[in-house]
PDB file of N, CA and C in Angstrom:
ATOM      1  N   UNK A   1     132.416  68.798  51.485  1.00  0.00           N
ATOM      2  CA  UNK A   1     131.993  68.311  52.783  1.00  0.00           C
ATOM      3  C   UNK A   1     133.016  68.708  53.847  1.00  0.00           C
ATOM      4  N   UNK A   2     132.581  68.780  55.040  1.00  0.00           N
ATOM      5  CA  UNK A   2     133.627  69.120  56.362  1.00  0.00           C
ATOM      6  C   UNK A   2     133.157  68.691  57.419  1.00  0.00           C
ATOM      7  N   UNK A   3     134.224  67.714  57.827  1.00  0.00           N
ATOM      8  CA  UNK A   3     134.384  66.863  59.113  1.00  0.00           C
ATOM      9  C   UNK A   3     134.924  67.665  60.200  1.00  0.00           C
ATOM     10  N   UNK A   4     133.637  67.398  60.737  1.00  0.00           N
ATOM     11  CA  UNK A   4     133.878  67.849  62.572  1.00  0.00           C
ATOM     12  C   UNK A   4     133.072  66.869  63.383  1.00  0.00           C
ATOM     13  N   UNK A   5     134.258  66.735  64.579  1.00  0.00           N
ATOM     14  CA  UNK A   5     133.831  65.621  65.695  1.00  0.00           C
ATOM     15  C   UNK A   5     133.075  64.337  65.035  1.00  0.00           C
ATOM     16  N   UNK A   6     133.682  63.623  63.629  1.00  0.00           N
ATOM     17  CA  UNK A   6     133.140  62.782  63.635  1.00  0.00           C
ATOM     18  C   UNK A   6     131.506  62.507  62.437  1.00  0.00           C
ATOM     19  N   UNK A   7     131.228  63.830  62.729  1.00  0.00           N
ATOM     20  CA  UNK A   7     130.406  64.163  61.798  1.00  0.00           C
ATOM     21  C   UNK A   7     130.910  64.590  60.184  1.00  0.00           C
ATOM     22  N   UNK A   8     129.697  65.090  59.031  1.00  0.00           N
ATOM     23  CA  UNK A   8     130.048  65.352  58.269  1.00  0.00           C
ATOM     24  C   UNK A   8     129.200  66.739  58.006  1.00  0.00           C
ATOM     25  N   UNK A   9     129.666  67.781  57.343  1.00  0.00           N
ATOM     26  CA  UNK A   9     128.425  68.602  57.014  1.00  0.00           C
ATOM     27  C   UNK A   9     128.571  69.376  55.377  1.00  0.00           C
ATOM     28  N   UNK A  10     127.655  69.770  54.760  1.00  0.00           N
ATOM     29  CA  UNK A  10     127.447  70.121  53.784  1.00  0.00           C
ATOM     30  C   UNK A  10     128.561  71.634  53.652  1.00  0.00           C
ATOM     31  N   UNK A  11     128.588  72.185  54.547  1.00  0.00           N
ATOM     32  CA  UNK A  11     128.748  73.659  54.483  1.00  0.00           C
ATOM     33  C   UNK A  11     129.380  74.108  55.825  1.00  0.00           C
ATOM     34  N   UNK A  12     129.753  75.231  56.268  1.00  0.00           N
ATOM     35  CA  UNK A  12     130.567  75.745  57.460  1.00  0.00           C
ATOM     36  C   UNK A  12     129.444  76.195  57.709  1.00  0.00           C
ATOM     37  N   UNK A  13     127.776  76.760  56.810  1.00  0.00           N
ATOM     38  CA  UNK A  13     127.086  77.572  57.591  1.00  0.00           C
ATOM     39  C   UNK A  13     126.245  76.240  58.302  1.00  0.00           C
ATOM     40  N   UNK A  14     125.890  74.715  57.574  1.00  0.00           N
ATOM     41  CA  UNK A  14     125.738  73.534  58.390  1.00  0.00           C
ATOM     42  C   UNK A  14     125.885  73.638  59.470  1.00  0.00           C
ATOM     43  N   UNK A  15     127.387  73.456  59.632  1.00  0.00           N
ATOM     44  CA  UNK A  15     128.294  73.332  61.306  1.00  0.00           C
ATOM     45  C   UNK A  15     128.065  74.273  61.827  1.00  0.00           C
ATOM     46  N   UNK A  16     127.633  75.461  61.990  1.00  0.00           N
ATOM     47  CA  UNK A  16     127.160  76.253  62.258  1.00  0.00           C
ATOM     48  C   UNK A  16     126.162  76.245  63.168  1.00  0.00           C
ATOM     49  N   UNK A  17     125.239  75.865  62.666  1.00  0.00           N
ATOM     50  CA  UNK A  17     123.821  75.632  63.242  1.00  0.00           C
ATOM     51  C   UNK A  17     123.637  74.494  63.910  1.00  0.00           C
ATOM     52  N   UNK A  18     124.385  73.241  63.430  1.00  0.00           N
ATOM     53  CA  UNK A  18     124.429  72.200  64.380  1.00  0.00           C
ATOM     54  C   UNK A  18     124.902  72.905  66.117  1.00  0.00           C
ATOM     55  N   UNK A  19     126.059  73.546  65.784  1.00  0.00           N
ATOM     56  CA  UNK A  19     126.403  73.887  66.991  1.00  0.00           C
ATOM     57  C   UNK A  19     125.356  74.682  67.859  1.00  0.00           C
ATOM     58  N   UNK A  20     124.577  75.543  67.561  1.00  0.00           N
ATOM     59  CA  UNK A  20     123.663  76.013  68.375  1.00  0.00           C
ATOM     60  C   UNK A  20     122.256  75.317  68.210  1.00  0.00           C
ATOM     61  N   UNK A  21     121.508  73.984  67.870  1.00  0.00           N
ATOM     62  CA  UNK A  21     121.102  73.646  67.914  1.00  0.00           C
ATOM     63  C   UNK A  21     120.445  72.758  68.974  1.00  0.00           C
ATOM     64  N   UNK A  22     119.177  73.396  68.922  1.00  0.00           N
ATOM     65  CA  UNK A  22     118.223  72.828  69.889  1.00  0.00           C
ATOM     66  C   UNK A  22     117.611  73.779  70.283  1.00  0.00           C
ATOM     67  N   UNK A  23     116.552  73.236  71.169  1.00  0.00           N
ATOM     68  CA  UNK A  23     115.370  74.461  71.768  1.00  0.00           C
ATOM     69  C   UNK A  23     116.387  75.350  72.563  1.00  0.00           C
ATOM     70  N   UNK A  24     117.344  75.015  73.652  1.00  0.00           N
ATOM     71  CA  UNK A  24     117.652  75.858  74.397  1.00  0.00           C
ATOM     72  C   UNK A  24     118.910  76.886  74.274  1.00  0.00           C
ATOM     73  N   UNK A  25     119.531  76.151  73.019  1.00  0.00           N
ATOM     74  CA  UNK A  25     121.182  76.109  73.466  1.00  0.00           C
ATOM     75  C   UNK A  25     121.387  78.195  72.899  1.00  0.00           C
ATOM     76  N   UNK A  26     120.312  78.570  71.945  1.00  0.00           N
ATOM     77  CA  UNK A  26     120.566  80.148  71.661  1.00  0.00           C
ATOM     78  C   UNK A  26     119.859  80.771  73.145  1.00  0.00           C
ATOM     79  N   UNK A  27     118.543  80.270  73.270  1.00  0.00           N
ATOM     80  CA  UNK A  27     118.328  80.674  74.660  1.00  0.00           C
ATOM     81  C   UNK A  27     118.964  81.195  75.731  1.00  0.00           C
ATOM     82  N   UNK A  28     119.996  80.034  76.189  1.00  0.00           N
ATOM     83  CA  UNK A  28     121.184  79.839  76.879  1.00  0.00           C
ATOM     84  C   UNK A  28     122.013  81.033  77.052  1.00  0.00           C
ATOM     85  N   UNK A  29     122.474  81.011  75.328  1.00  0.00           N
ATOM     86  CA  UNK A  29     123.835  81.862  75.228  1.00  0.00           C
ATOM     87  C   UNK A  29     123.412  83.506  75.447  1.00  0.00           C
ATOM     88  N   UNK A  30     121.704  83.373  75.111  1.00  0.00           N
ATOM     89  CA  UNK A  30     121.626  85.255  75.355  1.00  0.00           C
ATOM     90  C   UNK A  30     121.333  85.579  76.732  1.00  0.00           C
ATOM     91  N   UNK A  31     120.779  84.354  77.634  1.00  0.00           N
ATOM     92  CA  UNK A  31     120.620  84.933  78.845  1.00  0.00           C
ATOM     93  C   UNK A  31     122.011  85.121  79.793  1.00  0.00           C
ATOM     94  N   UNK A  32     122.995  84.067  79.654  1.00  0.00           N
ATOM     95  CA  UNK A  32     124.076  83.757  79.797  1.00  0.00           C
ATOM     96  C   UNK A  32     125.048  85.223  79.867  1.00  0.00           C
ATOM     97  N   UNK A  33     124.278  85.901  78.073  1.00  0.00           N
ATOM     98  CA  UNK A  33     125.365  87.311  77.943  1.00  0.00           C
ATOM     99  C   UNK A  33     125.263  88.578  78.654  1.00  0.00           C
ATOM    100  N   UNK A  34     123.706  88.291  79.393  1.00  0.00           N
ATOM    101  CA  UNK A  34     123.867  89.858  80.109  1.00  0.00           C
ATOM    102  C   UNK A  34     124.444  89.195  81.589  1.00  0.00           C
ATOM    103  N   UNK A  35     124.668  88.011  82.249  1.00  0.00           N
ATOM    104  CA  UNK A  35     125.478  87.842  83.668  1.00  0.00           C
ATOM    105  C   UNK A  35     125.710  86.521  83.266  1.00  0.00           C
ATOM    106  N   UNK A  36     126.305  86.034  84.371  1.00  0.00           N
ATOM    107  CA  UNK A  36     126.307  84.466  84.711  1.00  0.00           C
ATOM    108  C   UNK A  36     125.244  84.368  85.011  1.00  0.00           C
ATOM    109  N   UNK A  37     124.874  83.220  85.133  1.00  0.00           N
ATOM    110  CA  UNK A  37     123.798  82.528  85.461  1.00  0.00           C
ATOM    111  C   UNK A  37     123.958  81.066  86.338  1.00  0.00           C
ATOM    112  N   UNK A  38     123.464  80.902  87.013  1.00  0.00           N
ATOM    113  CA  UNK A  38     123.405  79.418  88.046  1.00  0.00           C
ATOM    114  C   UNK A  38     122.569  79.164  87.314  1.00  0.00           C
ATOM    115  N   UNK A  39     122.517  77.040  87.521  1.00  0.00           N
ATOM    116  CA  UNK A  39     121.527  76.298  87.030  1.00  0.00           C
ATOM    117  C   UNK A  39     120.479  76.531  87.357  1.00  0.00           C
ATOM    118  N   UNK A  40     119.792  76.837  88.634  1.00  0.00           N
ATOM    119  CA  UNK A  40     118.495  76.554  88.636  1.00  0.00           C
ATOM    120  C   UNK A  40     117.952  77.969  87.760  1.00  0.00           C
ATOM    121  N   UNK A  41     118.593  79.526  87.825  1.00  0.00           N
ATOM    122  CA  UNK A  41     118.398  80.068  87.201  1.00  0.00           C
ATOM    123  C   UNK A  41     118.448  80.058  85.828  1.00  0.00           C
ATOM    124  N   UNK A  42     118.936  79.261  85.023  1.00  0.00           N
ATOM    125  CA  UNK A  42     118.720  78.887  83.613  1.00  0.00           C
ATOM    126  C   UNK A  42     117.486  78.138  83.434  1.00  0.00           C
ATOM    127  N   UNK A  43     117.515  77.191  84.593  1.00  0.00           N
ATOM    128  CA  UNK A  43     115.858  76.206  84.465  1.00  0.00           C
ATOM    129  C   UNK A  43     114.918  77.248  84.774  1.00  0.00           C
ATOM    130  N   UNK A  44     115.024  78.078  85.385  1.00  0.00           N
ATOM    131  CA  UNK A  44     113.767  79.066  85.340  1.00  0.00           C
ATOM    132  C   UNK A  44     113.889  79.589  84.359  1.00  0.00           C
ATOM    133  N   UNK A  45     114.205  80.680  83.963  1.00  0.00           N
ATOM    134  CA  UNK A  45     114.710  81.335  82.352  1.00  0.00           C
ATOM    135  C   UNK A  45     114.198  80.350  81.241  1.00  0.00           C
ATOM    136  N   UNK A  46     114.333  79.071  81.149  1.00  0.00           N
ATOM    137  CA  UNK A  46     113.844  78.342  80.327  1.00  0.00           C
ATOM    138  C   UNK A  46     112.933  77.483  80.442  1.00  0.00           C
ATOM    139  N   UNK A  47     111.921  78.008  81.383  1.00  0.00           N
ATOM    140  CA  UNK A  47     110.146  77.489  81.938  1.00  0.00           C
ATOM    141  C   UNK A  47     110.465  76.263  82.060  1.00  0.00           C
ATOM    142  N   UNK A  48     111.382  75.703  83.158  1.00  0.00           N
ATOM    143  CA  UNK A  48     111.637  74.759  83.480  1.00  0.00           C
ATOM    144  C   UNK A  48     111.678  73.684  82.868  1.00  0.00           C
ATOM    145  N   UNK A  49     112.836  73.989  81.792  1.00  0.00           N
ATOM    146  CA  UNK A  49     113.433  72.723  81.460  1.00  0.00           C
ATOM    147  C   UNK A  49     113.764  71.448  81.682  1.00  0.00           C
ATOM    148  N   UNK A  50     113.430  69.656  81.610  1.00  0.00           N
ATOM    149  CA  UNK A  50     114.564  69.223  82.600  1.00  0.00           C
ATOM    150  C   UNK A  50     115.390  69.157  83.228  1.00  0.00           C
ATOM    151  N   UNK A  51     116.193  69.460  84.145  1.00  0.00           N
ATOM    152  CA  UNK A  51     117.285  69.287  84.444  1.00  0.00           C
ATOM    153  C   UNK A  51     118.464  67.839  83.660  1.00  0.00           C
ATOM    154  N   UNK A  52     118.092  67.129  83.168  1.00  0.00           N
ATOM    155  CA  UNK A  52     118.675  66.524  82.187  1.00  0.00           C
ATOM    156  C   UNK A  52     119.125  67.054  80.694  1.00  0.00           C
ATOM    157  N   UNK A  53     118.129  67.659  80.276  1.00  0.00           N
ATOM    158  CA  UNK A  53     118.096  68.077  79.246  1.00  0.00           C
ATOM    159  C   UNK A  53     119.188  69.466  79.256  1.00  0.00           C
ATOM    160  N   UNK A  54     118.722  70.661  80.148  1.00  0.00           N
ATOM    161  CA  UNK A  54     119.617  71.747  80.211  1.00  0.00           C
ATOM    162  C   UNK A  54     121.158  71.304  80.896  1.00  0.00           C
ATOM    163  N   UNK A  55     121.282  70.116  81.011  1.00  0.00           N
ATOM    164  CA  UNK A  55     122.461  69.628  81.645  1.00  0.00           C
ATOM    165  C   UNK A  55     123.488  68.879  80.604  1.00  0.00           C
ATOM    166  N   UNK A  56     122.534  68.448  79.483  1.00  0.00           N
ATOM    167  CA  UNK A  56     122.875  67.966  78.037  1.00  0.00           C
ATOM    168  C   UNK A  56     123.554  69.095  77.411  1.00  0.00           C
ATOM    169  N   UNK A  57     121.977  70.328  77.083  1.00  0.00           N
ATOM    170  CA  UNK A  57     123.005  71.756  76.344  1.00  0.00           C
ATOM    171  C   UNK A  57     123.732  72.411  76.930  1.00  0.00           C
ATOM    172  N   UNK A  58     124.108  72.777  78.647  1.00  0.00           N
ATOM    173  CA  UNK A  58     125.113  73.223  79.012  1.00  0.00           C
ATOM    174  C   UNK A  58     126.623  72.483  78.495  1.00  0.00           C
ATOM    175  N   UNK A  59     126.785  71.544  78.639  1.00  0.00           N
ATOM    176  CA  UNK A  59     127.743  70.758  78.407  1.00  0.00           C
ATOM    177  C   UNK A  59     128.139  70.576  77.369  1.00  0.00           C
ATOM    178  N   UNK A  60     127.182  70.593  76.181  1.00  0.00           N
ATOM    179  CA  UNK A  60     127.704  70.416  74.341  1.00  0.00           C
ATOM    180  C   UNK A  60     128.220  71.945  74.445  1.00  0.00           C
ATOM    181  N   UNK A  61     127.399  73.139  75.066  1.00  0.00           N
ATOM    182  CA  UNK A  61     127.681  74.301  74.839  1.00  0.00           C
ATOM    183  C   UNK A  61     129.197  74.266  75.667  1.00  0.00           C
ATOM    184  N   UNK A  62     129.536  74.010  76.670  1.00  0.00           N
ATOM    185  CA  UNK A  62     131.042  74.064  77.292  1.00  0.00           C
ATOM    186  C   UNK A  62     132.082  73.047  76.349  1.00  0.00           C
ATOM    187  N   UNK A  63     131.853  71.939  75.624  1.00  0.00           N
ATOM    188  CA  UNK A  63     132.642  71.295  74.924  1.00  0.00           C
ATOM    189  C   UNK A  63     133.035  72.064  74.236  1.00  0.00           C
ATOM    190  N   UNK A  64     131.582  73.125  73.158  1.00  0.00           N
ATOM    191  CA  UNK A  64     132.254  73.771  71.723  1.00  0.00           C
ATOM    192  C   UNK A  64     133.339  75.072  72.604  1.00  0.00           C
ATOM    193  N   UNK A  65     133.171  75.009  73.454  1.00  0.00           N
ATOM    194  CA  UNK A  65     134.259  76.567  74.146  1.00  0.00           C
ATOM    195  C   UNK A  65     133.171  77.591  73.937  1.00  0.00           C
ATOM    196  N   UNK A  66     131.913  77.685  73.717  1.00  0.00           N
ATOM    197  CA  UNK A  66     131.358  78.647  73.764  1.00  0.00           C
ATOM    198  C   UNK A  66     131.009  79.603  75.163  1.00  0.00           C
ATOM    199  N   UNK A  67     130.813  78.661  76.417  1.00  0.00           N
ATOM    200  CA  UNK A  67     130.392  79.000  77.767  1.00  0.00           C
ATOM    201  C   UNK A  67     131.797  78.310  78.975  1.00  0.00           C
ATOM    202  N   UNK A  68     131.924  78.426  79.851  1.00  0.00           N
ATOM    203  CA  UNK A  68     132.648  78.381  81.258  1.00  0.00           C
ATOM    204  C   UNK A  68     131.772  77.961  81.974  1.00  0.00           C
ATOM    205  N   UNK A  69     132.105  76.615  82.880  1.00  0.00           N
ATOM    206  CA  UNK A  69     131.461  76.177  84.044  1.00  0.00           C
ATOM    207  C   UNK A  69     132.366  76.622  85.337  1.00  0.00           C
ATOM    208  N   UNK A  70     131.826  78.062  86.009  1.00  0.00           N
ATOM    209  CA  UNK A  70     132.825  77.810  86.863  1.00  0.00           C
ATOM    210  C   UNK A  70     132.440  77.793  88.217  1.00  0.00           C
ATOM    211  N   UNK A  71     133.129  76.714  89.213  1.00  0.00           N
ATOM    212  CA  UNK A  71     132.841  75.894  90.432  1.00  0.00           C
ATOM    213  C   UNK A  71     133.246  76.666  91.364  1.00  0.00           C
ATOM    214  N   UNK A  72     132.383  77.504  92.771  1.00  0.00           N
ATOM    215  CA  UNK A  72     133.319  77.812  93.424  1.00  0.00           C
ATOM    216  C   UNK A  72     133.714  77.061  94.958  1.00  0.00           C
ATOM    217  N   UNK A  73     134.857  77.120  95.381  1.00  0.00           N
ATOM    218  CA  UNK A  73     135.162  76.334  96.484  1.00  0.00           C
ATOM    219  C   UNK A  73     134.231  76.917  97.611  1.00  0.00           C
ATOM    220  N   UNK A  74     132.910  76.372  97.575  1.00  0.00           N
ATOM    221  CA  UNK A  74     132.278  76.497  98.624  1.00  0.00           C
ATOM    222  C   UNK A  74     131.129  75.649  99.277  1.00  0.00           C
ATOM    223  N   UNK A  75     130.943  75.760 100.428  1.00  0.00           N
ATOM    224  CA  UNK A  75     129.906  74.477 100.614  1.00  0.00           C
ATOM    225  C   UNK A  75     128.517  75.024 100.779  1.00  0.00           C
ATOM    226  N   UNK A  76     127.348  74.867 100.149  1.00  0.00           N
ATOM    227  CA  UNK A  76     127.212  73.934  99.507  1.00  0.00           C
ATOM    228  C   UNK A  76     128.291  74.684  97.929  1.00  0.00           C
ATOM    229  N   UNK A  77     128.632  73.429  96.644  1.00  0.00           N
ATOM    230  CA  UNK A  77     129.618  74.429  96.010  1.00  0.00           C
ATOM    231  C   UNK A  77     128.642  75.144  94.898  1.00  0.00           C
ATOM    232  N   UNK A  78     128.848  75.952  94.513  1.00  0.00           N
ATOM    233  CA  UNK A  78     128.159  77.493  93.469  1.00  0.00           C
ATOM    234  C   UNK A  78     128.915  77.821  92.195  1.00  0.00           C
ATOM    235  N   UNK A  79     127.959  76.595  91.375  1.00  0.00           N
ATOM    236  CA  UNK A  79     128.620  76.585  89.861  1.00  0.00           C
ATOM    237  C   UNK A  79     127.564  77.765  88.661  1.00  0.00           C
ATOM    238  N   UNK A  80     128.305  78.659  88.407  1.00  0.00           N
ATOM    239  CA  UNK A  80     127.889  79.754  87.759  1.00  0.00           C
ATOM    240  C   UNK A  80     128.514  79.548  85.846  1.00  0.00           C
ATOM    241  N   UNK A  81     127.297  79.563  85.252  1.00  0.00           N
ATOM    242  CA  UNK A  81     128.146  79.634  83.685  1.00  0.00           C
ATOM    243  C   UNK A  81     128.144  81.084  83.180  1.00  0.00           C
ATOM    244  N   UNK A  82     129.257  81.389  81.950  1.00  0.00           N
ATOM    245  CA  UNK A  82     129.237  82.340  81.768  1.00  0.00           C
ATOM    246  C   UNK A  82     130.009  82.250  80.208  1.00  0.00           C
ATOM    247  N   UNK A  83     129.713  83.283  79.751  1.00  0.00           N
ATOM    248  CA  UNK A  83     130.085  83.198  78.338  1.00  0.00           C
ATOM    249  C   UNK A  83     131.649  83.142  77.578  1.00  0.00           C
ATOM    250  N   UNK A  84     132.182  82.461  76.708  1.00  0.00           N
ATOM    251  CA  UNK A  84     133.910  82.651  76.688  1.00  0.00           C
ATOM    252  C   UNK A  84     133.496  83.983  75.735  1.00  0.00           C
ATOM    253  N   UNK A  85     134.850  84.344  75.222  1.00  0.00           N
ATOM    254  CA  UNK A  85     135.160  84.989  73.823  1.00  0.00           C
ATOM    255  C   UNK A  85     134.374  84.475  72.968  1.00  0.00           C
ATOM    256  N   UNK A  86     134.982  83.297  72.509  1.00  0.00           N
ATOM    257  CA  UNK A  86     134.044  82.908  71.740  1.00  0.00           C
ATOM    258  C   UNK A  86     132.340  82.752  71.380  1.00  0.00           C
ATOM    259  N   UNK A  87     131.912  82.501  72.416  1.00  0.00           N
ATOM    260  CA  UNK A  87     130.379  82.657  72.902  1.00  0.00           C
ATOM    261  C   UNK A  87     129.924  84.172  72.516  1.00  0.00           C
ATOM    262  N   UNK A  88     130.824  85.321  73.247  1.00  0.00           N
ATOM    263  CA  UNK A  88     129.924  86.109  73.143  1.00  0.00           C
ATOM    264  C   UNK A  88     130.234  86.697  71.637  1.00  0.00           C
ATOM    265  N   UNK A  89     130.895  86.734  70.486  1.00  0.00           N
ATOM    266  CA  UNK A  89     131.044  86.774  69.098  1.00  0.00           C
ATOM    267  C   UNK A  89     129.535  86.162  68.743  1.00  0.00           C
ATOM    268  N   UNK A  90     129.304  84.867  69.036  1.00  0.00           N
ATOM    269  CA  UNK A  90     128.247  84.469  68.734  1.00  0.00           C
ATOM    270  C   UNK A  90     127.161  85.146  68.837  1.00  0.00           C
ATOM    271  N   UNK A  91     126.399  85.782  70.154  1.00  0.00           N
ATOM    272  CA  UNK A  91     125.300  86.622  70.648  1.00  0.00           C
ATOM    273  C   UNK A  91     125.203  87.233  69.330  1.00  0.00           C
ATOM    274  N   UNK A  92     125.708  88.136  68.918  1.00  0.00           N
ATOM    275  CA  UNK A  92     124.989  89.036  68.052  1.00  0.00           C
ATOM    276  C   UNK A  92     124.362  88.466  67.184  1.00  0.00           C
ATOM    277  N   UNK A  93     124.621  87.559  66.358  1.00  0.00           N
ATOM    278  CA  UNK A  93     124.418  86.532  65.166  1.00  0.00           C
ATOM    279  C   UNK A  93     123.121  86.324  65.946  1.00  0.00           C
ATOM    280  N   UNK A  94     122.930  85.462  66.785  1.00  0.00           N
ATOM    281  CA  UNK A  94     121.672  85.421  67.692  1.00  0.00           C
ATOM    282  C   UNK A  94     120.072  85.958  67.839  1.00  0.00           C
ATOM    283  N   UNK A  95     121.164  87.605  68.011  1.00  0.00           N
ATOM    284  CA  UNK A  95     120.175  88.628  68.610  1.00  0.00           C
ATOM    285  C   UNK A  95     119.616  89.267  67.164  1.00  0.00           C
ATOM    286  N   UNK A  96     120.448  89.118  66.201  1.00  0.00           N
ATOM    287  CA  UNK A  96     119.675  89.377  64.260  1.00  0.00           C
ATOM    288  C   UNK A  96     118.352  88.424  64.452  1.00  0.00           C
ATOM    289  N   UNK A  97     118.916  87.463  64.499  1.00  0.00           N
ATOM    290  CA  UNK A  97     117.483  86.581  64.292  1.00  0.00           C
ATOM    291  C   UNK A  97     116.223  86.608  65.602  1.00  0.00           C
ATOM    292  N   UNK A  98     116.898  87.249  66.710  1.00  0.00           N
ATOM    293  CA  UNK A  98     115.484  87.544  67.406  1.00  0.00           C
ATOM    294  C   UNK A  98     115.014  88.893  66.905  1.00  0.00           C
ATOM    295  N   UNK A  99     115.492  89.851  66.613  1.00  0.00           N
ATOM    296  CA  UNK A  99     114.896  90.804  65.964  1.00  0.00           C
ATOM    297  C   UNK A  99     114.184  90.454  64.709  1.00  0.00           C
ATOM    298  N   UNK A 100     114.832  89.758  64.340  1.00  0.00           N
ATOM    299  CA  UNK A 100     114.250  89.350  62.563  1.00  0.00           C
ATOM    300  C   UNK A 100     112.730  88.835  63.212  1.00  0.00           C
ATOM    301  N   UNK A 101     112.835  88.049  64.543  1.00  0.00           N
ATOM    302  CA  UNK A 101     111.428  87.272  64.425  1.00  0.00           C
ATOM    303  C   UNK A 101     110.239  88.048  65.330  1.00  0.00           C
ATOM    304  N   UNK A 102     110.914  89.514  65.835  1.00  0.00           N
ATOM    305  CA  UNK A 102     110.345  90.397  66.570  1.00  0.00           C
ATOM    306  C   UNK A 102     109.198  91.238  65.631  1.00  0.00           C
ATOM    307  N   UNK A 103     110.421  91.126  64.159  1.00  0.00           N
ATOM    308  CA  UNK A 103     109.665  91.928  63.480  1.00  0.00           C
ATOM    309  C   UNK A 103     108.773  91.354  62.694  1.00  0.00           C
ATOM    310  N   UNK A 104     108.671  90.162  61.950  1.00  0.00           N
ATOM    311  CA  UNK A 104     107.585  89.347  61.597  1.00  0.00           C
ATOM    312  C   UNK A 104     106.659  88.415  62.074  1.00  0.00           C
ATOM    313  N   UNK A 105     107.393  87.771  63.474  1.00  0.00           N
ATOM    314  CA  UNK A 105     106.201  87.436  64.080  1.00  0.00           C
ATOM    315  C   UNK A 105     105.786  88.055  65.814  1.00  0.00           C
ATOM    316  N   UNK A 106     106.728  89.151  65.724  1.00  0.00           N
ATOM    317  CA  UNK A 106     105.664  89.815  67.155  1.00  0.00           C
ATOM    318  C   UNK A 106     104.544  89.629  67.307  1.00  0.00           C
ATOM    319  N   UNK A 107     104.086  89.770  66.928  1.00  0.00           N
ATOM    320  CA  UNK A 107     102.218  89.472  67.026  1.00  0.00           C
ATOM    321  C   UNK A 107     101.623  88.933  67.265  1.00  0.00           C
ATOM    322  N   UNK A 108     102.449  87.550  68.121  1.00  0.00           N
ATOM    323  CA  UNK A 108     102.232  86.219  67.993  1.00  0.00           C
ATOM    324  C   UNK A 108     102.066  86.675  69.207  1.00  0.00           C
ATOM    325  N   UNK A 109     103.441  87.383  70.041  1.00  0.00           N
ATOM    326  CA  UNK A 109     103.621  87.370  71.668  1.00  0.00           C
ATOM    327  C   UNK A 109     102.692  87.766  71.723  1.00  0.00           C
ATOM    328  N   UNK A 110     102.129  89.116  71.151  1.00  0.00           N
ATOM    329  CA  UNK A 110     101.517  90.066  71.525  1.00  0.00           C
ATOM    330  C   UNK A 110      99.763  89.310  71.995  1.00  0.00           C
ATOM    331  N   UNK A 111      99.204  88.340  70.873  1.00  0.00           N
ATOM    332  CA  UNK A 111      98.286  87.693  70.975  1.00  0.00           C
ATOM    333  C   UNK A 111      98.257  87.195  72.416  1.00  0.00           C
ATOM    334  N   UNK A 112      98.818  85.366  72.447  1.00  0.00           N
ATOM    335  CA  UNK A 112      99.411  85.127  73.286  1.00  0.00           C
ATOM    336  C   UNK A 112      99.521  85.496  74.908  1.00  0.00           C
ATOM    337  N   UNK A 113      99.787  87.001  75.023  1.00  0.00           N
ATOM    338  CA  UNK A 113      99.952  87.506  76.130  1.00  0.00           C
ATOM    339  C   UNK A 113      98.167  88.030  76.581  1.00  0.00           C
ATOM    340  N   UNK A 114      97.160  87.916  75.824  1.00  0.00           N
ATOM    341  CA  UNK A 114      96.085  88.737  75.930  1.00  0.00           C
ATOM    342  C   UNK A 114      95.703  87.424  76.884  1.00  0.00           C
ATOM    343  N   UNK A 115      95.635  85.910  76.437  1.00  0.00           N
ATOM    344  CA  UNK A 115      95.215  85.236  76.896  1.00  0.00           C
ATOM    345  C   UNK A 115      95.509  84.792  78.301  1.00  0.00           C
TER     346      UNK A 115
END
């Protein structure tokens, strides 16, 4: 077993997945990797999420050090996230499994989009 934050998990690949867990939080990190991104532009990117909710996974995602909130001194002020080191190591791991699901369930979009 291995304790993190309190928790317990079976495995490192467990903790793993806890950490990117949830609807948005891989979402996040790939749109995140080609620029920064502002909030409302993440709530669009993610067909308008709550703003509670994407305000939840920004923040677990800035705790683990994966992303940067950064504020700039301006009025009104212009908080842009963006990916650490760490974060972007992650992306690729990511981008396997959107390919993986490009290639077995494309077909889905493809449907989908007719309608």
């Amino acid at each position: 077993m291995i304790n993190y934050n309190d928790k317990k998990y079976v495995c490192l690949l467990d903790l793993g997945f806890e950490i990117i867990r949830g609807k948005w939080k891989a979402v996040i990190l790939c749109h995140i990797n080609d620029e920064p991104k502002r909030f409302l532009e993440l709530q669009r990117i993610t067909c308008g999420v709550s703003q509670k909710v994407l305000n939840e996974q920004l923040r677990e995602l800035e705790e683990e050090g994966l992303i940067n909130k950064v504020i700039y001194p301006e009025v009104p002020p212009r908080v842009e996230y963006n990916l650490t080191d760490k974060g972007k190591e992650l992306v690729p791991a990511i981008k396997i499994i959107e390919e993986w699901s490009k290639k077995h369930y494309g077909h889905y979009e493809q449907l989908n989009n007719l309608d």
